[in-house]
Protein backbone atom coordinates (compact mmCIF):
# COMPACT_ATOMS: atom_id res chain seq x y z
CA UNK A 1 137.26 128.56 -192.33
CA UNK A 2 135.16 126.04 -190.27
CA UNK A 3 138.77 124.45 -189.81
CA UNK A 4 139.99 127.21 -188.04
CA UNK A 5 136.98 127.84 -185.57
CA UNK A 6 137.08 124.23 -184.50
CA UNK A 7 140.86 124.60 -184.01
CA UNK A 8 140.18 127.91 -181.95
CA UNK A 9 137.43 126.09 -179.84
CA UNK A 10 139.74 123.03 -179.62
CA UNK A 11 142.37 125.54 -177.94
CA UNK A 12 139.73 127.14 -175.45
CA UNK A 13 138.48 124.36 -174.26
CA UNK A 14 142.02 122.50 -173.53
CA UNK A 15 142.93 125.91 -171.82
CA UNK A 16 139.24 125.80 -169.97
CA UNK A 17 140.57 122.11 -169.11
CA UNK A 18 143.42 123.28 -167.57
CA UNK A 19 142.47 126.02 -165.68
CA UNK A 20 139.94 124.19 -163.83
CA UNK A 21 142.30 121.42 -163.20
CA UNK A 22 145.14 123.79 -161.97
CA UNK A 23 142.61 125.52 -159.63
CA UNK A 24 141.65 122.08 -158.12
CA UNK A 25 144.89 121.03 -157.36
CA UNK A 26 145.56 124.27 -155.39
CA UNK A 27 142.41 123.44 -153.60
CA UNK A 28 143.62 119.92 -152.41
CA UNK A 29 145.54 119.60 -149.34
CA UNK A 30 148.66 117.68 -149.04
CA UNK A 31 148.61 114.21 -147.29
CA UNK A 32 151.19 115.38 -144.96
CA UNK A 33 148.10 117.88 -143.14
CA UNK A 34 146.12 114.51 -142.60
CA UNK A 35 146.74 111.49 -140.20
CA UNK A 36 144.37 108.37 -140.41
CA UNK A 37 142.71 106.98 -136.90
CA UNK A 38 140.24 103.83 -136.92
CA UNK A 39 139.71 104.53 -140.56
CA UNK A 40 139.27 108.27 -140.35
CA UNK A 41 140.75 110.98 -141.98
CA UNK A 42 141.81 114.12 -139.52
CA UNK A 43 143.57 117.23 -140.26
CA UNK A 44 146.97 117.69 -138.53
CA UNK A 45 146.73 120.67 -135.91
CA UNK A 46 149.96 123.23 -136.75
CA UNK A 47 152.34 123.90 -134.65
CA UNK A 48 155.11 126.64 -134.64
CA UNK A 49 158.36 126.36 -133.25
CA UNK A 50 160.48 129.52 -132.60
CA UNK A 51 164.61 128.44 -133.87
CA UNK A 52 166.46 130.17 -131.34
CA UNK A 53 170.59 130.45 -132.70
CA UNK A 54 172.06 130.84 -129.40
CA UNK A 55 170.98 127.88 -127.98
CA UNK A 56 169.42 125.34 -130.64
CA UNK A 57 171.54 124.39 -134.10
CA UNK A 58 170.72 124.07 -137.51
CA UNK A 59 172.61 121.65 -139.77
CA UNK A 60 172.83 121.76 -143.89
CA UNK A 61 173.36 118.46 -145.50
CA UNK A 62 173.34 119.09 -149.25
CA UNK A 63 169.66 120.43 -149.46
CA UNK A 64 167.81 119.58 -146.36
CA UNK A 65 168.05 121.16 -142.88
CA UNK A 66 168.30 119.86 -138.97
CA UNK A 67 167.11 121.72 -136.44
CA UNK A 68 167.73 120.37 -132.98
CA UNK A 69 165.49 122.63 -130.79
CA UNK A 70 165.20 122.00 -127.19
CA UNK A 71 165.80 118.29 -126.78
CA UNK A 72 163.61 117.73 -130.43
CA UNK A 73 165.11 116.79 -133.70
CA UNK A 74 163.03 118.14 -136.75
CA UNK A 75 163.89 117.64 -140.43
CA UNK A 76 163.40 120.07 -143.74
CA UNK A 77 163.51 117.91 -146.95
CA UNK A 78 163.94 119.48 -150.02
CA UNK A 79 161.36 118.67 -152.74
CA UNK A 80 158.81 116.99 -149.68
CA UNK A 81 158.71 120.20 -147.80
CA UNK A 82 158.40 124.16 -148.31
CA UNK A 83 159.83 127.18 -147.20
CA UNK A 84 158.36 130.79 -146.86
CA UNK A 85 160.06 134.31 -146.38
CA UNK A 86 157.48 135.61 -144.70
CA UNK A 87 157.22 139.68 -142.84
CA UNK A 88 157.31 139.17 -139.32
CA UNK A 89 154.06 141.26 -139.29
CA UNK A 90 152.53 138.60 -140.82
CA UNK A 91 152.81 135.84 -137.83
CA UNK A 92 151.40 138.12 -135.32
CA UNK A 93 148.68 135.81 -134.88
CA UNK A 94 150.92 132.97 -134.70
CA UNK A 95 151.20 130.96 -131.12
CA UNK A 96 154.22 129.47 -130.63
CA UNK A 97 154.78 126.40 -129.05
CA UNK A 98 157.51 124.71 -127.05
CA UNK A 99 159.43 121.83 -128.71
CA UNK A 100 160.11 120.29 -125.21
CA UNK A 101 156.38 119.99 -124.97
CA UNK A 102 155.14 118.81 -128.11
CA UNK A 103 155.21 115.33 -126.89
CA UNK A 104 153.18 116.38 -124.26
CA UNK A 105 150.89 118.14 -126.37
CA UNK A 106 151.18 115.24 -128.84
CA UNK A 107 149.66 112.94 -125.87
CA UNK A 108 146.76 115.39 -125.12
CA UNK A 109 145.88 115.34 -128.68
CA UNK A 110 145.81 111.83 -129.05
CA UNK A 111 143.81 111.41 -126.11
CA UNK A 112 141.29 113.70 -127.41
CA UNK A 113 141.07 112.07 -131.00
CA UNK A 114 140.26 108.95 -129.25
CA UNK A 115 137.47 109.83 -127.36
CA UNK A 116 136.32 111.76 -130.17
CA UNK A 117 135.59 108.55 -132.13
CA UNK A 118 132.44 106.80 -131.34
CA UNK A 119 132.50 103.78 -129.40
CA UNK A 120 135.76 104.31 -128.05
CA UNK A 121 135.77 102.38 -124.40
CA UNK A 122 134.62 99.34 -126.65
CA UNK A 123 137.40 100.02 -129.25
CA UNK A 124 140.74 98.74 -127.46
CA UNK A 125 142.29 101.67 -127.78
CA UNK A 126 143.77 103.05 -124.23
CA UNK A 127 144.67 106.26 -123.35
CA UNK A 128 148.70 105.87 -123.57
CA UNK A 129 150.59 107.30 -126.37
CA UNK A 130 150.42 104.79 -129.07
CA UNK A 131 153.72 102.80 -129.35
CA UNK A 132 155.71 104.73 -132.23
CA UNK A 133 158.43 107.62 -132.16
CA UNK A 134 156.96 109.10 -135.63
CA UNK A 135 155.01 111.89 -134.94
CA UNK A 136 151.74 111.85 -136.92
CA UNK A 137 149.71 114.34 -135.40
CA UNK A 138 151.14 117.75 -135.96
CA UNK A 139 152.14 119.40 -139.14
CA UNK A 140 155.49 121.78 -137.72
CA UNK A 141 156.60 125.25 -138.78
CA UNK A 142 160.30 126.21 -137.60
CA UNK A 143 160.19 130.01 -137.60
CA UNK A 144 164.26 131.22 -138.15
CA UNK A 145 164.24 135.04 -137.74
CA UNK A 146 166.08 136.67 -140.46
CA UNK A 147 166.49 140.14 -139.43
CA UNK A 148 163.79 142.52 -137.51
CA UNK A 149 161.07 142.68 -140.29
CA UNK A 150 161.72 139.01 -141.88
CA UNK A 151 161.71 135.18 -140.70
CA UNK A 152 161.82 132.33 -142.50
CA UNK A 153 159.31 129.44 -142.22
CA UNK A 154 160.15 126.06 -142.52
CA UNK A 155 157.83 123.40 -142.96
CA UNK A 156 159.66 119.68 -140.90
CA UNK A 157 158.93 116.49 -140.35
CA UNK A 158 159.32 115.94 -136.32
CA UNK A 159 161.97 113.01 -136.17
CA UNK A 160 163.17 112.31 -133.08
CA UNK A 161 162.40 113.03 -129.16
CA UNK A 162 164.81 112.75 -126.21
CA UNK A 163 161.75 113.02 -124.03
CA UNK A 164 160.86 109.18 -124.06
């Protein structure tokens, strides 16, 4: 008898265990929606980019995706990123941006961080894009529109800029 109640609390308490640790791994974001400056941990701002068939292309190799989308390369790996059917309803909200001006964007942002940190004019940091074609700073939805109530959402790694 006391067997049995010890097994039973030995069960509720692993499943307790679980729970909690399930629910705090849900809570954690990914270290793709950081990027690390002097030292510092910042969230990635999100960016949306609209996939627009008649004039960019999407390529399949086995299970990832390329988009090239106005002059910008951007990559969907399976197993590192996600994908979302989402109602088109539900991006209302959304602001799109322009691939062709991310790296402009990417620049402004930079600049910004920079100054943000304290002591930054004795820091030898300048205010030119740091020297490095990965893109650190965003984290990048391509939005593929499906039909008229559903688009797909693509989370990519920016690769590659003809803009430099």
């Amino acid at each position: 008898m006391a067997l049995q109640i010890v097994i039973k609390m030995k069960k509720i308490l692993i499943l307790i265990m679980l729970f909690f640790s399930y629910g705090s791994l849900l809570a954690q974001k990914s270290n793709s929606d950081h990027f690390y400056l002097d030292g510092k941990k910042y969230l990635k701002e999100v960016k949306y980019i609209l996939f627009n068939p008649e004039i960019d292309t999407k390529k399949r190799d086995k299970e990832n995706f390329h988009f090239n989308i106005q002059r910008q390369r951007f990559k969907y790996i399976n197993g590192k990123h996600t994908i979302d059917t989402c109602n088109i309803k539900d991006l209302e909200s959304v602001v799109l941006s322009k691939a062709i001006k991310l790296s402009e964007e990417e620049y402004q942002f930079h600049k910004n961080k920079i100054r943000e940190i304290e002591d930054w004019e004795k820091k030898m940091f300048s205010d030119a894009m740091p020297i490095s074609k990965t893109h650190l700073y965003f984290k990048i939805f391509v939005l593929e529109k499906i039909n008229d109530t559903t688009i797909m959402k693509y989370e990519v790694d920016w690769e590659y800029s003809h803009s430099y």
